[in-house]
N, C-alpha and C. Protein backbone atom coordinates (compact mmCIF):
# COMPACT_ATOMS: atom_id res chain seq x y z
N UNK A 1 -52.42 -58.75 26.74
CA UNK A 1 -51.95 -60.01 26.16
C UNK A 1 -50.59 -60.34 26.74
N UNK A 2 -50.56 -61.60 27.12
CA UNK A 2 -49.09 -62.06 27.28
C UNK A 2 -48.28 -62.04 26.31
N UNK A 3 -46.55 -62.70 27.00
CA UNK A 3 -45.82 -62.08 25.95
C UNK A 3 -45.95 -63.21 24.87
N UNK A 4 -45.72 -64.51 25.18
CA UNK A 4 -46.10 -65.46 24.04
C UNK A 4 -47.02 -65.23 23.27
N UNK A 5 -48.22 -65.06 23.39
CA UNK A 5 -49.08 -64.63 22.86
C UNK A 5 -49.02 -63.79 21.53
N UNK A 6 -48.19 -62.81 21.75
CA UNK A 6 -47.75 -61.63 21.31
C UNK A 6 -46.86 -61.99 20.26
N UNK A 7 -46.21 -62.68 20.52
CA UNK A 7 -45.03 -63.06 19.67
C UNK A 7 -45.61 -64.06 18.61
N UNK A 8 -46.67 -65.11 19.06
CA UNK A 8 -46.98 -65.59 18.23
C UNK A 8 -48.05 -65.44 17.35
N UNK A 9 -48.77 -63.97 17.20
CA UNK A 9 -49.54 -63.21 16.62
C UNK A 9 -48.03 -62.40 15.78
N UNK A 10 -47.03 -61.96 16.13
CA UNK A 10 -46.41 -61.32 15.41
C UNK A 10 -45.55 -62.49 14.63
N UNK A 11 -45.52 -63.46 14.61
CA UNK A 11 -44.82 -64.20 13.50
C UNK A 11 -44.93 -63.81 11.88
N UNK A 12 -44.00 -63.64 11.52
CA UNK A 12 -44.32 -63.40 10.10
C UNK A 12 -43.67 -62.04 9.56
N UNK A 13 -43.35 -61.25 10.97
CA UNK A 13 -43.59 -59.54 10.54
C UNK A 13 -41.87 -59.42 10.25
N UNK A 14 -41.22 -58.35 10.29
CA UNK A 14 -40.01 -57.87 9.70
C UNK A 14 -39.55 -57.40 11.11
N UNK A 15 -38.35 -57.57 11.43
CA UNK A 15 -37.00 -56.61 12.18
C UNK A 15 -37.72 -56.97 13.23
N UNK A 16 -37.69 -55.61 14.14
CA UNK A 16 -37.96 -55.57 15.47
C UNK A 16 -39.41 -55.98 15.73
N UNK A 17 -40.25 -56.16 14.94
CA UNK A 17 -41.41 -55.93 15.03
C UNK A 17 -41.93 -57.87 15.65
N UNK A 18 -41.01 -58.46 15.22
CA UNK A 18 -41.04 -60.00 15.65
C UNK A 18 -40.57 -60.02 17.05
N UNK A 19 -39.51 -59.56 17.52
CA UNK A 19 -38.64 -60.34 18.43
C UNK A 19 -38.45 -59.37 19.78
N UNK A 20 -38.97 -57.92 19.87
CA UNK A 20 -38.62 -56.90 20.46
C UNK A 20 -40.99 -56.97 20.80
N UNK A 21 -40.35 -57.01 22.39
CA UNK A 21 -41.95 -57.39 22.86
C UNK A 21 -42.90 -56.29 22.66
N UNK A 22 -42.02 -54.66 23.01
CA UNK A 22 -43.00 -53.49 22.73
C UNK A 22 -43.53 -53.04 21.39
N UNK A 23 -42.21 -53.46 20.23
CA UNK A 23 -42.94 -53.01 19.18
C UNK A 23 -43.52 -54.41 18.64
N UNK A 24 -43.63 -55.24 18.87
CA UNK A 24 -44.43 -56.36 18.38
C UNK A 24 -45.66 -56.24 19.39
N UNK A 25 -46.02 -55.60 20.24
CA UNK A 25 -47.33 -55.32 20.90
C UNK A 25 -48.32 -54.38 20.28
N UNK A 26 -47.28 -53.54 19.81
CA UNK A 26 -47.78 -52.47 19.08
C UNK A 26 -48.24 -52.43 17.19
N UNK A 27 -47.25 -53.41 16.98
CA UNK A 27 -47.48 -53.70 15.53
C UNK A 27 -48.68 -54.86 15.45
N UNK A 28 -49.00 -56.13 16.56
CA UNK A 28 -49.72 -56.71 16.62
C UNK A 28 -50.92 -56.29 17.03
N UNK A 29 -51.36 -54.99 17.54
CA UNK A 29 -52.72 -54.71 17.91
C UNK A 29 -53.31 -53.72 16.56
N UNK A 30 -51.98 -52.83 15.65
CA UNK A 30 -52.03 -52.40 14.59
C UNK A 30 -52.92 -53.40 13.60
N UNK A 31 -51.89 -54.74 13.52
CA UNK A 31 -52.77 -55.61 12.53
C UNK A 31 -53.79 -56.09 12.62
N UNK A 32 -54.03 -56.34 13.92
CA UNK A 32 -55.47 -56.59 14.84
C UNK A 32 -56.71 -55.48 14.02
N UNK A 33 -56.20 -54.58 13.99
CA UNK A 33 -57.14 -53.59 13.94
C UNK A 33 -57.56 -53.37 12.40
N UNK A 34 -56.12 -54.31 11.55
CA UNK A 34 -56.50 -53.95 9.89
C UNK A 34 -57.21 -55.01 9.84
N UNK A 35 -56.90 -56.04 10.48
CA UNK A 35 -57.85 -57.22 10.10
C UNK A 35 -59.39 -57.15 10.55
N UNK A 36 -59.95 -56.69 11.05
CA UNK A 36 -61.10 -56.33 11.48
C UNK A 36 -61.59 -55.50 10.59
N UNK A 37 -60.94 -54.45 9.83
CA UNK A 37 -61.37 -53.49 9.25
C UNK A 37 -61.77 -53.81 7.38
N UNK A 38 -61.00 -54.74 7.66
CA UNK A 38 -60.85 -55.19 6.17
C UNK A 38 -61.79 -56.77 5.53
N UNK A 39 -61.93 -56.99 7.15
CA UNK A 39 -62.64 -58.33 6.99
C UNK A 39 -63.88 -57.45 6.50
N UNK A 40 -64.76 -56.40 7.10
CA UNK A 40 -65.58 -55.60 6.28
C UNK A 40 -65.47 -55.46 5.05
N UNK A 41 -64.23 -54.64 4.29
CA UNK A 41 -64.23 -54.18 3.10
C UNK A 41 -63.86 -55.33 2.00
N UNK A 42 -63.87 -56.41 2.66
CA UNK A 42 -63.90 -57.87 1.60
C UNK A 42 -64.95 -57.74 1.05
N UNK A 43 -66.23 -57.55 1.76
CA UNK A 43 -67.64 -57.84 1.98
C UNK A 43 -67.83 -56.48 0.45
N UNK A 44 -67.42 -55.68 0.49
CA UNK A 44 -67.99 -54.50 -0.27
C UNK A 44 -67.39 -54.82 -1.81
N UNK A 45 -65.80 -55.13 -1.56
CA UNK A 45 -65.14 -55.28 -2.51
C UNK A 45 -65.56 -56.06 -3.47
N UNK A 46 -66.56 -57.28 -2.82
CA UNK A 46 -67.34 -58.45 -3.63
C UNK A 46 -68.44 -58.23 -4.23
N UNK A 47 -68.64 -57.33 -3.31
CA UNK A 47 -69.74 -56.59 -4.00
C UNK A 47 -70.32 -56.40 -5.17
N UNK A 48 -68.89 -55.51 -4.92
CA UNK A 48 -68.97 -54.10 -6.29
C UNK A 48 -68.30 -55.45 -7.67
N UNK A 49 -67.76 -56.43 -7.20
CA UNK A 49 -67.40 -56.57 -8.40
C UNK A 49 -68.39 -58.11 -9.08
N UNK A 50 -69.15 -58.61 -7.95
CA UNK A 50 -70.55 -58.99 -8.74
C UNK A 50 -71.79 -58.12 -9.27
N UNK A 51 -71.47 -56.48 -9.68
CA UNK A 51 -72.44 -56.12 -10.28
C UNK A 51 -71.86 -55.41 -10.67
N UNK A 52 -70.71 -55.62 -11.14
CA UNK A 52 -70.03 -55.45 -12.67
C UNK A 52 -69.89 -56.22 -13.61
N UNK A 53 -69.66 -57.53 -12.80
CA UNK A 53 -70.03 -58.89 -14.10
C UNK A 53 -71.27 -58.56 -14.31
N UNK A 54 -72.56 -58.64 -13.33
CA UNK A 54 -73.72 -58.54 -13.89
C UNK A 54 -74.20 -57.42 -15.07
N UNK A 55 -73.79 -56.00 -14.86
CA UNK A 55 -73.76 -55.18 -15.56
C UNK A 55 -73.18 -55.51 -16.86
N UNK A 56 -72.28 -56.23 -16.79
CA UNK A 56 -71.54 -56.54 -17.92
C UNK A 56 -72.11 -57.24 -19.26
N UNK A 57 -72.69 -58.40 -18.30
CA UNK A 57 -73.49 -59.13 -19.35
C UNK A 57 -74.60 -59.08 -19.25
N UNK A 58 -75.67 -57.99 -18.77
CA UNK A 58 -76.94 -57.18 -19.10
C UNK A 58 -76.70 -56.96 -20.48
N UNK A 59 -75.49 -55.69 -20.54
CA UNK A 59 -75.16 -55.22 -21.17
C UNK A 59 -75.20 -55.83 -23.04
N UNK A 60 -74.69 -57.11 -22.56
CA UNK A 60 -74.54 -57.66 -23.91
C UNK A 60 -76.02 -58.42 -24.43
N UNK A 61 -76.90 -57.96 -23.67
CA UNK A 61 -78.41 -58.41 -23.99
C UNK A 61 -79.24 -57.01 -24.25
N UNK A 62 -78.46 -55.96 -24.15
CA UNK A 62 -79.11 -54.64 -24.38
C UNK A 62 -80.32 -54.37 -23.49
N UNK A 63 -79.89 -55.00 -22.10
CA UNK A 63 -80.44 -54.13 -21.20
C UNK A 63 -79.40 -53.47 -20.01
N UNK A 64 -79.66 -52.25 -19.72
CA UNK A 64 -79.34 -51.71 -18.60
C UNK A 64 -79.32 -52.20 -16.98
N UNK A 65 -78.22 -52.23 -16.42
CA UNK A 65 -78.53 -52.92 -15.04
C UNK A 65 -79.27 -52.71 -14.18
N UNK A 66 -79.72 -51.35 -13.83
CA UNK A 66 -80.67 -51.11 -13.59
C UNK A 66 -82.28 -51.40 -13.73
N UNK A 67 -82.21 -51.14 -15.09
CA UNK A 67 -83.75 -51.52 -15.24
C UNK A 67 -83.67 -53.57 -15.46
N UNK A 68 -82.93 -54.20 -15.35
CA UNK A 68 -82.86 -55.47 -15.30
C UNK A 68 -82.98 -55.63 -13.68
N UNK A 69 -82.91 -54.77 -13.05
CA UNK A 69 -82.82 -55.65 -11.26
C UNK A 69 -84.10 -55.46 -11.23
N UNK A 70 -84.49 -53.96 -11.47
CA UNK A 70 -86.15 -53.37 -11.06
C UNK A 70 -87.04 -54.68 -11.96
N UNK A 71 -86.61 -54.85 -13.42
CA UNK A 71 -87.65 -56.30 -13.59
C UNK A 71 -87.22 -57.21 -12.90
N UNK A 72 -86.52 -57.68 -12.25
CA UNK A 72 -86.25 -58.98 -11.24
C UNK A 72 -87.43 -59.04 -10.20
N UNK A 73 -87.25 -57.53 -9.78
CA UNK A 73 -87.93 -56.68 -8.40
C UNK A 73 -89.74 -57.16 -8.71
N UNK A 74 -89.74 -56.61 -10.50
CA UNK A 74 -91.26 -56.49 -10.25
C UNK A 74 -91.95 -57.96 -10.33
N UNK A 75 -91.22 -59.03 -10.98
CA UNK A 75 -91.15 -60.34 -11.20
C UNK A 75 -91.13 -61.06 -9.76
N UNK A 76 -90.54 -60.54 -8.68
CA UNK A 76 -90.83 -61.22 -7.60
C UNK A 76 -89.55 -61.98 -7.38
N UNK A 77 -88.40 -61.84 -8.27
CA UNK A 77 -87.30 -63.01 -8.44
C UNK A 77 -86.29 -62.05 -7.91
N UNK A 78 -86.21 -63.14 -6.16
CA UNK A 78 -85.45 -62.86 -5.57
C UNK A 78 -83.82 -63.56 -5.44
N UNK A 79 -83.18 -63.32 -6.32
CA UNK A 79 -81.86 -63.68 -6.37
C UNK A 79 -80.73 -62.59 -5.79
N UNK A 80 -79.71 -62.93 -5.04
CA UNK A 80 -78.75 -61.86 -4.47
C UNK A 80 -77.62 -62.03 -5.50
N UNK A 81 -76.60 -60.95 -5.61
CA UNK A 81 -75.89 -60.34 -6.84
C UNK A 81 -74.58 -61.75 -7.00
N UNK A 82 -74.52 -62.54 -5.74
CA UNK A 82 -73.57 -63.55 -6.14
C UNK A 82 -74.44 -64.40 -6.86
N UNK A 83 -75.37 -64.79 -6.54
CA UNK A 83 -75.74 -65.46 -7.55
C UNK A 83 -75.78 -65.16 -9.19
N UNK A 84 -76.86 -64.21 -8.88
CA UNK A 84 -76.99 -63.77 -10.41
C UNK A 84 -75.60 -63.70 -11.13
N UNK A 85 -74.57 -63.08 -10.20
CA UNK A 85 -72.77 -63.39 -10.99
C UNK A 85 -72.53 -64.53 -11.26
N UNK A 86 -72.41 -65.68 -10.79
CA UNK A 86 -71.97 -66.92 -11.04
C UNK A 86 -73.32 -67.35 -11.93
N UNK A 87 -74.62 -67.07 -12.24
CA UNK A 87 -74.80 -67.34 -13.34
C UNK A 87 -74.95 -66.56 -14.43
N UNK A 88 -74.50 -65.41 -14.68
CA UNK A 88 -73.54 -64.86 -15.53
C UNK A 88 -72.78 -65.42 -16.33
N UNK A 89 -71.88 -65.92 -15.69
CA UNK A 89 -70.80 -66.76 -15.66
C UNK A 89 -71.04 -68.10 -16.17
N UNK A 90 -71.41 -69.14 -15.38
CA UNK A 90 -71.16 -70.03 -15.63
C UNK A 90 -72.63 -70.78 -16.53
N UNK A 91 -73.48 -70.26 -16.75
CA UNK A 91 -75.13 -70.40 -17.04
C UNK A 91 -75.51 -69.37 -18.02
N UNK A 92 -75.01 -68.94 -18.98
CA UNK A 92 -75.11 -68.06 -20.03
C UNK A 92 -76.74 -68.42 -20.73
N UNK A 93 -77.30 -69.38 -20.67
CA UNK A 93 -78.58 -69.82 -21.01
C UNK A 93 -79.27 -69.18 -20.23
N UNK A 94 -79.22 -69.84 -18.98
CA UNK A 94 -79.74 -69.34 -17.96
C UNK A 94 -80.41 -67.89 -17.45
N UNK A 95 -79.45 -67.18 -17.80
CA UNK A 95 -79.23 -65.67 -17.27
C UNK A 95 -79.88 -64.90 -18.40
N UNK A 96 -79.66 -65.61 -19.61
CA UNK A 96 -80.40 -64.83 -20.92
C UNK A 96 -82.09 -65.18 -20.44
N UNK A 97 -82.50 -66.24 -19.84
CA UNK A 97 -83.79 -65.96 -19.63
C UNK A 97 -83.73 -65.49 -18.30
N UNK A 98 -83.33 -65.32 -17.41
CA UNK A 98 -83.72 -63.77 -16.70
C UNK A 98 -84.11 -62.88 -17.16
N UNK A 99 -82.99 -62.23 -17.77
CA UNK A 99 -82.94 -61.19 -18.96
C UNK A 99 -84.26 -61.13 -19.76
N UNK A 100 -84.71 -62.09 -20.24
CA UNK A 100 -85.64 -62.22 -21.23
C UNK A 100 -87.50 -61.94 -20.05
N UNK A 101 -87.16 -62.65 -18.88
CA UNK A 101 -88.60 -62.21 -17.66
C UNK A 101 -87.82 -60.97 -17.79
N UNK A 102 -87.19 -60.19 -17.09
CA UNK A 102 -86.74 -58.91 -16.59
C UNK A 102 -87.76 -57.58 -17.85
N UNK A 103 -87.08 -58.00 -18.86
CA UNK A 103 -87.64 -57.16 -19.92
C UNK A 103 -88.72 -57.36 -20.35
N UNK A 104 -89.72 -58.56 -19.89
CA UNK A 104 -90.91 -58.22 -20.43
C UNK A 104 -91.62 -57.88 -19.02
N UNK A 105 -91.10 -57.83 -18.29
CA UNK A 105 -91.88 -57.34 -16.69
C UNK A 105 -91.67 -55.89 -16.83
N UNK A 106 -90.75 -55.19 -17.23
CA UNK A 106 -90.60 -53.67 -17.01
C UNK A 106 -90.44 -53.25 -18.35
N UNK A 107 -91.40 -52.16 -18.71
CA UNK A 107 -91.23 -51.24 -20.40
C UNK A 107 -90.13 -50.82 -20.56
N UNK A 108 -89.22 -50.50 -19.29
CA UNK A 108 -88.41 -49.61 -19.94
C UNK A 108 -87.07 -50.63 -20.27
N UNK A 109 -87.41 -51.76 -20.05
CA UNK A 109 -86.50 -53.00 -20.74
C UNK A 109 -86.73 -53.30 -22.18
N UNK A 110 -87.93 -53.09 -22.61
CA UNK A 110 -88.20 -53.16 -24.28
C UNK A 110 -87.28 -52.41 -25.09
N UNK A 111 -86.91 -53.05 -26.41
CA UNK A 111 -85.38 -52.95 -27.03
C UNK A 111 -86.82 -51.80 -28.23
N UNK A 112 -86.58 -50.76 -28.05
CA UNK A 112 -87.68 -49.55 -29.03
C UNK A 112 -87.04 -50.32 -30.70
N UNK A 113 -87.65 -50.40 -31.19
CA UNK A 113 -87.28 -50.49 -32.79
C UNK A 113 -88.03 -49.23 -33.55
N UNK A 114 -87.60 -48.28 -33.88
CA UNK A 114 -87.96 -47.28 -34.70
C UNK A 114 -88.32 -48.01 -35.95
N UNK A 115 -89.05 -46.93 -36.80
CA UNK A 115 -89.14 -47.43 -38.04
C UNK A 115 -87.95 -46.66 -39.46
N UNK A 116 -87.90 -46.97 -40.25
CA UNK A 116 -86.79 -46.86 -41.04
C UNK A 116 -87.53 -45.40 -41.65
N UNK A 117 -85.96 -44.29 -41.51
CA UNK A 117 -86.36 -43.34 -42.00
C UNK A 117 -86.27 -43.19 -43.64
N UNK A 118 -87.52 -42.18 -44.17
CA UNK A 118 -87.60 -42.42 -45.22
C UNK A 118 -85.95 -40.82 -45.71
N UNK A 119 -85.52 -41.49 -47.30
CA UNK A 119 -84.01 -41.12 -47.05
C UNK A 119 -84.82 -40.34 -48.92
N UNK A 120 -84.35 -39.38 -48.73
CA UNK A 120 -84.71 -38.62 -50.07
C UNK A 120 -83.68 -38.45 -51.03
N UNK A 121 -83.94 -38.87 -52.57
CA UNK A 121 -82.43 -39.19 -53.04
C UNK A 121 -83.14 -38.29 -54.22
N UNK A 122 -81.93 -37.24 -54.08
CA UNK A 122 -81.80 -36.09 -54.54
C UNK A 122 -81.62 -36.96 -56.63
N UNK A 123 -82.81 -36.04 -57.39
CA UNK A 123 -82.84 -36.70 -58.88
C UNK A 123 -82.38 -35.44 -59.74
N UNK A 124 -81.18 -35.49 -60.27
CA UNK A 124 -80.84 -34.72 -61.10
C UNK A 124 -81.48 -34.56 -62.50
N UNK A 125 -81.76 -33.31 -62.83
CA UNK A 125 -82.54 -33.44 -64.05
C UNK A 125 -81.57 -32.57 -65.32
């Protein structure tokens, strides 16, 4: 890289690292290299945190996130995790009937209702 070049990729930085051509060559191929690396871990970071909203508000329908994707899966309803987040979010109707296909597509989404145990009340005589 030329030196302009260089300098004007290092705009922004601290001390020598702006105005001094070797260590602004060196600090600019440094950042070069975080930015590449990180433009990846955006990708993951978004990830993880659209299927924690989702998890989140499974959760408050008393199903597990898990067994809510696998009924998505067996339902055929192909939605990717930004979506299903933003309607999470912004479609609370919406997402409750997912929720509502999800769990009747897979058993292990059914909310078990036991029956009421019988409670023995001790009769003093």
């Amino acid at each position: 890289m030329n030196k302009k070049k260089v300098f004007n990729l290092a705009k922004g930085f601290r001390g020598k690292a702006k105005n001094c051509i070797r260590i602004a060559r060196e600090r600019v191929k440094k950042a070069l290299q975080y930015s590449y690396k990180d433009r990846r871990n955006k990708k993951r970071d978004m990830r993880s945190v659209w299927i924690q909203r989702i998890n989140a508000d499974t959760c408050l329908h008393s199903v597990n996130y898990c067994n809510f994707m696998h009924g998505l899966m067996k339902e055929n309803i192909q939605l990717n995790w930004k979506v299903l987040s933003e309607l999470s979010m912004h479609e609370p109707l919406s997402f409750k009937a997912l929720v509502d296909i999800s769990r009747n597509a897979f058993l292990g989404n059914k909310n078990v209702v036991h029956p009421p145990r019988k409670v023995s009340i001790p009769v003093s005589v």
